[in-house]
C-alpha atoms as a PDB file:
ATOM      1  CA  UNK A   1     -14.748  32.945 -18.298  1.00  0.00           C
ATOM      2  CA  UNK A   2     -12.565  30.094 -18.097  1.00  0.00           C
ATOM      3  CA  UNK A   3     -10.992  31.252 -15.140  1.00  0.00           C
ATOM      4  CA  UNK A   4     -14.667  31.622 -13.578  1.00  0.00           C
ATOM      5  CA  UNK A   5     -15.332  27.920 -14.621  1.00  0.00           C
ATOM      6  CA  UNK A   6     -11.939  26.628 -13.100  1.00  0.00           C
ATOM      7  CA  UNK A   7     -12.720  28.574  -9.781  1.00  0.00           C
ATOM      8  CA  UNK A   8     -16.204  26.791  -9.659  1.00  0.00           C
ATOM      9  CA  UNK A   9     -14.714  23.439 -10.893  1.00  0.00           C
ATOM     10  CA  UNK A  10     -12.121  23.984  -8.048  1.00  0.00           C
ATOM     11  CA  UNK A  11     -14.832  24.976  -5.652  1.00  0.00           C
ATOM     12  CA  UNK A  12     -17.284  21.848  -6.806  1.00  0.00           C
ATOM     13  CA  UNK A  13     -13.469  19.637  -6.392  1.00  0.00           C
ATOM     14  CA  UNK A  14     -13.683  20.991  -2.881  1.00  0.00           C
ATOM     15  CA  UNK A  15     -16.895  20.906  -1.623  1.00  0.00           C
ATOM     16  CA  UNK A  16     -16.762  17.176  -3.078  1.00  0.00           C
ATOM     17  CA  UNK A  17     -13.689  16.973  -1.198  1.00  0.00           C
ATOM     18  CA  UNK A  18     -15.047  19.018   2.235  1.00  0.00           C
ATOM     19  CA  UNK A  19     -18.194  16.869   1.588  1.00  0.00           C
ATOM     20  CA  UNK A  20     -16.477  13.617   1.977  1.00  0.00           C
ATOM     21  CA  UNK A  21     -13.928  15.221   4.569  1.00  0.00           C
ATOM     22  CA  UNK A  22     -17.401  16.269   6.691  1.00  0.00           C
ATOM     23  CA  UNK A  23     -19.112  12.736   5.518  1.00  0.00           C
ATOM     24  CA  UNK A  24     -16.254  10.908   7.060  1.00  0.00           C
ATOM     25  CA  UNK A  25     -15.825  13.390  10.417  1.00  0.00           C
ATOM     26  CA  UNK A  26     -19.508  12.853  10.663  1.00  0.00           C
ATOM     27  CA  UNK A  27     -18.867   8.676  10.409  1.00  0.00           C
ATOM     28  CA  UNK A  28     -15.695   9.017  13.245  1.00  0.00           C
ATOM     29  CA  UNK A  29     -18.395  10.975  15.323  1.00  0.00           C
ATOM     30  CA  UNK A  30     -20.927   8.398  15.329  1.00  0.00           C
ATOM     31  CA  UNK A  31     -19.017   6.069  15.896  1.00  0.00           C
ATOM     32  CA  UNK A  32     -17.367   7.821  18.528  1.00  0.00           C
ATOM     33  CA  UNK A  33     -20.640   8.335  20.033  1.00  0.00           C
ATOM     34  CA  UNK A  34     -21.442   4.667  19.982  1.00  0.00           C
ATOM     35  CA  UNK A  35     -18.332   3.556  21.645  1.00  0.00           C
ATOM     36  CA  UNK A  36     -19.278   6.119  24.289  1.00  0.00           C
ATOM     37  CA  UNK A  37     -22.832   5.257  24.620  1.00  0.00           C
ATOM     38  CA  UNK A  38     -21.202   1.595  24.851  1.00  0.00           C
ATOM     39  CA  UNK A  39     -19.322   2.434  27.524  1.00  0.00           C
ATOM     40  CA  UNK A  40     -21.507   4.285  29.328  1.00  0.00           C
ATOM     41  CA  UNK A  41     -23.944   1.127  28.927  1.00  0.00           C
ATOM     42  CA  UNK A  42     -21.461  -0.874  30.390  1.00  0.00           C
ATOM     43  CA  UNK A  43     -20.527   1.292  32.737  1.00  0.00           C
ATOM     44  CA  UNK A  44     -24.454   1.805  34.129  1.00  0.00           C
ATOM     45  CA  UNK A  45     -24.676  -2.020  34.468  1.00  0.00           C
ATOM     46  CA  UNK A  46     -22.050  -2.510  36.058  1.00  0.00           C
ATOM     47  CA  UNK A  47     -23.125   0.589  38.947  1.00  0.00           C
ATOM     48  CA  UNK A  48     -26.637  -1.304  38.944  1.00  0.00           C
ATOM     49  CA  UNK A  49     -24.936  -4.784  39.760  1.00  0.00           C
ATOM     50  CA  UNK A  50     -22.221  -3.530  42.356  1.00  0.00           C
ATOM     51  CA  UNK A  51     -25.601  -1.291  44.058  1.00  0.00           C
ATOM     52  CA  UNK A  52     -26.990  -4.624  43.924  1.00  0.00           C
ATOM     53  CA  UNK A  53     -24.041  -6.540  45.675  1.00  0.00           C
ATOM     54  CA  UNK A  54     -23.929  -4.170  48.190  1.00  0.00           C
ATOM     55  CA  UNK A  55     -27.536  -4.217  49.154  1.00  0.00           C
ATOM     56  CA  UNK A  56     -27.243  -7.622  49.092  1.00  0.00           C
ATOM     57  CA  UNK A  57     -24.337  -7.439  51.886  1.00  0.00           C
ATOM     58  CA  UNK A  58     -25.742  -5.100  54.113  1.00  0.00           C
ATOM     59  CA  UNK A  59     -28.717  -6.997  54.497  1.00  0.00           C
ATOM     60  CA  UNK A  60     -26.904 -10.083  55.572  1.00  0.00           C
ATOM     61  CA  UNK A  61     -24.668  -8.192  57.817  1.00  0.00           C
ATOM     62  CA  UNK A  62     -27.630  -6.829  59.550  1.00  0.00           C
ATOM     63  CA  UNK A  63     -29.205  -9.645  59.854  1.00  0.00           C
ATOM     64  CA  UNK A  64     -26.124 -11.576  61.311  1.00  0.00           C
ATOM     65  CA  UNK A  65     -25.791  -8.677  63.614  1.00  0.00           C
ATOM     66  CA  UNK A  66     -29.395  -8.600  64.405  1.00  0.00           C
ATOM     67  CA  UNK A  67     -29.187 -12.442  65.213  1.00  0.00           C
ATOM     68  CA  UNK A  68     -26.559 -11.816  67.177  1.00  0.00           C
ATOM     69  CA  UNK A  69     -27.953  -9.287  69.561  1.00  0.00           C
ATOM     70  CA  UNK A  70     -30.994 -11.566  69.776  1.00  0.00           C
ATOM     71  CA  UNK A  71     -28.674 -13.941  70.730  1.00  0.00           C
ATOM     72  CA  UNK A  72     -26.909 -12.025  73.353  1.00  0.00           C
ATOM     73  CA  UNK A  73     -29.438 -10.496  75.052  1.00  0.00           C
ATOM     74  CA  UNK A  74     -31.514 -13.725  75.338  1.00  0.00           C
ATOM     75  CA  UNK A  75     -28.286 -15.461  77.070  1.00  0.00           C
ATOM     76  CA  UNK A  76     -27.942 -12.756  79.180  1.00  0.00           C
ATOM     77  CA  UNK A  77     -31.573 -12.454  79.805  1.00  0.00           C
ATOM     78  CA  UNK A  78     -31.975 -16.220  80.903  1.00  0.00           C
ATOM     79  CA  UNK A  79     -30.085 -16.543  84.140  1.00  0.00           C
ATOM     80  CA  UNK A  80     -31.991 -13.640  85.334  1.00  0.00           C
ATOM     81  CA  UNK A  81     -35.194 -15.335  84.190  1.00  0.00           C
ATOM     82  CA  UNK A  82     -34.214 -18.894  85.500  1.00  0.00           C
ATOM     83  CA  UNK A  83     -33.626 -16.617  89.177  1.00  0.00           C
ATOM     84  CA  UNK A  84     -37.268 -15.412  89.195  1.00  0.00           C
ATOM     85  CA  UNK A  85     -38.750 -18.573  88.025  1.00  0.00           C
ATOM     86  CA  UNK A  86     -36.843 -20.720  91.480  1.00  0.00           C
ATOM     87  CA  UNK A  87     -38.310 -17.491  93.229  1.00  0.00           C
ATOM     88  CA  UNK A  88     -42.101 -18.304  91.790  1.00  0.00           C
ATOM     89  CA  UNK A  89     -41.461 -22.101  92.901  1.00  0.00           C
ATOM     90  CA  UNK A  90     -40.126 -21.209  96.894  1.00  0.00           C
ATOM     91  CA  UNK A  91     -43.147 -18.404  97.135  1.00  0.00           C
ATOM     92  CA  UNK A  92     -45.356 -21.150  95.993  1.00  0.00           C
ATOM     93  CA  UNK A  93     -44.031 -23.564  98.544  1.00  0.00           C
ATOM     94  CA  UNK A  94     -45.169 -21.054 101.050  1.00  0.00           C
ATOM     95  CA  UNK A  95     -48.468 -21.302 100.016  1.00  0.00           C
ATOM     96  CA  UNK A  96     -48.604 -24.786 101.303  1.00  0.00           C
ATOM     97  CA  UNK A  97     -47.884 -24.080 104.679  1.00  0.00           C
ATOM     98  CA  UNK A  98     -49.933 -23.228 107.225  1.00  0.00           C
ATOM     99  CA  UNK A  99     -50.171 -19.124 107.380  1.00  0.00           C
ATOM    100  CA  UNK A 100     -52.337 -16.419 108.797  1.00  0.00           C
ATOM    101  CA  UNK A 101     -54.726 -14.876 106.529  1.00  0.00           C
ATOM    102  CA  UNK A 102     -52.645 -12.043 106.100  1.00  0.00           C
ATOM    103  CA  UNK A 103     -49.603 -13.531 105.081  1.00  0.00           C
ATOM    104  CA  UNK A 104     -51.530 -15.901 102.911  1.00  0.00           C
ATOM    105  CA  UNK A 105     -52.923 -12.318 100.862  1.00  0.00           C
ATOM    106  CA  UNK A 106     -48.816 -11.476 101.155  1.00  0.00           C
ATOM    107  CA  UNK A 107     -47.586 -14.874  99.333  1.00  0.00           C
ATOM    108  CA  UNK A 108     -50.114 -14.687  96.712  1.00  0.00           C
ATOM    109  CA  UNK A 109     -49.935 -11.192  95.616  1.00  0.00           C
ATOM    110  CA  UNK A 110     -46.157 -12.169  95.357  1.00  0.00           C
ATOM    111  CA  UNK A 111     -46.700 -15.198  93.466  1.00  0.00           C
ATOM    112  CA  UNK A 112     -49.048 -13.078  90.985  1.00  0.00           C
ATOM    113  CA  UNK A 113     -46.489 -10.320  90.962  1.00  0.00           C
ATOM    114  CA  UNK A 114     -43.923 -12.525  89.693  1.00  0.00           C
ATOM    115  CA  UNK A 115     -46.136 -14.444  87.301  1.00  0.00           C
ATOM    116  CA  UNK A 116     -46.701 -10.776  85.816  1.00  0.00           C
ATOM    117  CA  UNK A 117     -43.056  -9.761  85.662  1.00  0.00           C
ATOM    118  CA  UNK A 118     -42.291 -13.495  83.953  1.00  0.00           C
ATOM    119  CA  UNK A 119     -45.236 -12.618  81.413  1.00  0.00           C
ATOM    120  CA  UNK A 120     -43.825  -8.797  80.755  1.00  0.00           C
ATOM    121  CA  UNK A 121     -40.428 -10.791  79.507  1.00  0.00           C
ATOM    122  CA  UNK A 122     -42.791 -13.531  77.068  1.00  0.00           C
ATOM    123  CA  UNK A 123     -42.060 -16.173  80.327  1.00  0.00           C
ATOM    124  CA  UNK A 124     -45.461 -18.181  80.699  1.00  0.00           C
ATOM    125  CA  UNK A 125     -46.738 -20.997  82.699  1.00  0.00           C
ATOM    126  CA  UNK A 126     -47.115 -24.630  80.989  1.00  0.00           C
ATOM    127  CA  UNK A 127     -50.699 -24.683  81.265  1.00  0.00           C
ATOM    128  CA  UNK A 128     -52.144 -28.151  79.702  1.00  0.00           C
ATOM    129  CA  UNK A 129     -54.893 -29.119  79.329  1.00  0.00           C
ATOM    130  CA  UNK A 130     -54.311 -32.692  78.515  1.00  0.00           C
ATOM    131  CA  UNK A 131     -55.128 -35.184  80.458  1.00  0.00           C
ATOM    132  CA  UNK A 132     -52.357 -37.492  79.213  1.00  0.00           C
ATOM    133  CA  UNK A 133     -48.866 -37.063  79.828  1.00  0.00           C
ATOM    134  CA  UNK A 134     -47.252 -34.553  76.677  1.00  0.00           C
ATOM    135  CA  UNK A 135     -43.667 -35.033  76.833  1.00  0.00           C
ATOM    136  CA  UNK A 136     -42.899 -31.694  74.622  1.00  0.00           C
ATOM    137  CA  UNK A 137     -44.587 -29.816  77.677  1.00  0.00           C
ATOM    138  CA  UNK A 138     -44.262 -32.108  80.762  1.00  0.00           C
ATOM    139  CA  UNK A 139     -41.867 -34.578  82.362  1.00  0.00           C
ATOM    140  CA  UNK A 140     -43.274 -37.365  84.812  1.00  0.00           C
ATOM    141  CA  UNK A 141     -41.178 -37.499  87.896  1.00  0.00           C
ATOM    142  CA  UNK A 142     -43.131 -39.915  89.450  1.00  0.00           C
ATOM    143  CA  UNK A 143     -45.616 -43.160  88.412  1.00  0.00           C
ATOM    144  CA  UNK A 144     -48.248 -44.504  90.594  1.00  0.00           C
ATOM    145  CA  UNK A 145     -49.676 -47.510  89.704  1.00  0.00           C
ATOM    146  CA  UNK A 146     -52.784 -48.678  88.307  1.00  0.00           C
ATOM    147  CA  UNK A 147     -55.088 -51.467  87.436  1.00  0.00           C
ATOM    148  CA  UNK A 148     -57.305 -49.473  85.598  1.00  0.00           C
ATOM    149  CA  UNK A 149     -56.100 -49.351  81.907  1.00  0.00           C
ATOM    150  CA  UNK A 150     -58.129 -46.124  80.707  1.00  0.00           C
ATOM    151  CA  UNK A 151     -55.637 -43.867  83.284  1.00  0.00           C
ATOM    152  CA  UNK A 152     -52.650 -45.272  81.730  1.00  0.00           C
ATOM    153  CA  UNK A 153     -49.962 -42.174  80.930  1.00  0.00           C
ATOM    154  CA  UNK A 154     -52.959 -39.768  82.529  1.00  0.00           C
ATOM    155  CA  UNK A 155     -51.257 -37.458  84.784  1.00  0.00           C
ATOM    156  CA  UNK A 156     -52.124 -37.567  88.723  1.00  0.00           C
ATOM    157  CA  UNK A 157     -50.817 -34.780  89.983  1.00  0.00           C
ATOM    158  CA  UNK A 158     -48.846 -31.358  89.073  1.00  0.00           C
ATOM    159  CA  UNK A 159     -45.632 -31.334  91.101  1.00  0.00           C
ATOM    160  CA  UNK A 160     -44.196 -27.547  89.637  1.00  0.00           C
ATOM    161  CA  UNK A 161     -44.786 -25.735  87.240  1.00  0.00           C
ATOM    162  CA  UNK A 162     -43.642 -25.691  83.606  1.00  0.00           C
ATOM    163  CA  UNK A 163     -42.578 -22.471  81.519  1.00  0.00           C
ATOM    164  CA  UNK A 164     -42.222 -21.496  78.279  1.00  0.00           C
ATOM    165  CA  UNK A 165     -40.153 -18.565  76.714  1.00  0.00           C
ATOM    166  CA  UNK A 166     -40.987 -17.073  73.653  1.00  0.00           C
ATOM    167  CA  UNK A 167     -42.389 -21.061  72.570  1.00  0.00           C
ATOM    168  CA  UNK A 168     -39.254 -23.017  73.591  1.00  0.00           C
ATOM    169  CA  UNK A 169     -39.808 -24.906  77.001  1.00  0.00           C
ATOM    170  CA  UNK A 170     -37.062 -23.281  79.686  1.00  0.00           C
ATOM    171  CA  UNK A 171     -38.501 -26.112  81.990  1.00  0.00           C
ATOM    172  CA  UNK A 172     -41.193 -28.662  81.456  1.00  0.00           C
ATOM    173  CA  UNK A 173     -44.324 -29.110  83.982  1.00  0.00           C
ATOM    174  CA  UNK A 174     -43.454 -31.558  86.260  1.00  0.00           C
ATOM    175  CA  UNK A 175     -46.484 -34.438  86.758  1.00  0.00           C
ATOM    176  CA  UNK A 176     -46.974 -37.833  88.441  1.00  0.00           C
ATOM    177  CA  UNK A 177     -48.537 -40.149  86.071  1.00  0.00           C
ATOM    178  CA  UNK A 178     -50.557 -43.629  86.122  1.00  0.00           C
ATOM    179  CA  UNK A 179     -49.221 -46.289  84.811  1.00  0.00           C
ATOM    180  CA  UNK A 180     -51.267 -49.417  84.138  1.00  0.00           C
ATOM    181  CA  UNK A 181     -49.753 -52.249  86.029  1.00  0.00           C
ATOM    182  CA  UNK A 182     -51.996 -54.970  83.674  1.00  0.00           C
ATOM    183  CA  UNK A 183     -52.846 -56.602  86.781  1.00  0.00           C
ATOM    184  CA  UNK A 184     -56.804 -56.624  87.909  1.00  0.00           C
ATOM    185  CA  UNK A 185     -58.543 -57.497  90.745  1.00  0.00           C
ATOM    186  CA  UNK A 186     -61.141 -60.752  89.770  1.00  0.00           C
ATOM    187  CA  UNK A 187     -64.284 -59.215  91.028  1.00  0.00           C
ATOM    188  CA  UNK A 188     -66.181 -62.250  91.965  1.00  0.00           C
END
């Protein structure tokens, strides 16, 4: 029987052993598996910040190249524009000369034609309704006189036409203004 009770000693002496050998392998596992799932961690932040980065550029680059193209096709866009809108101011001259009924139908169907292309390309008239002089819109060209101090800065007359494109003035309205002269008549 003793050699029965050595073989389980020895056996209890090993599965101690195998126990601690398994409790340790078990310890070097976890661990291993925490490094990993460290790692990994890392690894997934670092995806999620780069993913980031890059979203972050492309964004900017298409909005620089968006700008850009804006940019390009509204300088290229503009002489053409400016061309039409000396067109709209000679057709209008023609208006003011002396013309058969006809060719008075003729000039201002052209005239509204071209006001129609300028507003299919955001190109619109300067059409104020002040009464006084707005330099953001208008430019006086011309002062008359007065002695009457309520048509100071009030505008006399619409020489040509102001535009707008897409809310920046390409040219303001040109106007002839009063201007009080402080001087009045004694009335007596």
């Amino acid at each position: 029987m003793d050699e029965f009770e050595n073989e389980n000693e020895n056996k209890e002496v090993m599965d101690g052993v195998n126990d601690s050998e398994n409790e340790q392998t078990a310890n070097v596992s976890l661990n291993d598996i925490n490094e990993n799932i460290t790692n990994l961690n890392e690894l997934f932040v670092a995806k999620i910040k780069n993913d980031h980065n890059q979203r972050e550029a492309f964004e900017k680059l298409y909005a620089e190249m968006k700008l850009y193209k804006d940019n390009f096709l509204r300088s290229a866009t503009k002489p053409i524009i400016l061309d039409i809108i000396l067109l709209f101011d000679q057709t209008k001259q023609q208006l003011k000369k002396e013309l058969s009924d006809e060719m008075r139908k003729f000039v201002t169907h052209t005239l509204e034609e071209l006001e129609e292309i300028l507003y299919r390309r955001d190109v619109e008239i300067i059409n104020t309704t002040n009464e006084k002089l707005d330099k953001k819109y208008q430019r006086a060209i011309k002062v008359v006189p007065t002695e009457e101090k309520e048509k100071d800065q009030r505008i006399s007359e619409v020489v040509r036409d102001g535009f707008m494109w897409e809310e920046v003035v390409l040219r303001p309205q040109e106007v002839v203004i009063f201007k009080y002269s402080g001087e009045r008549e004694n009335h007596e």
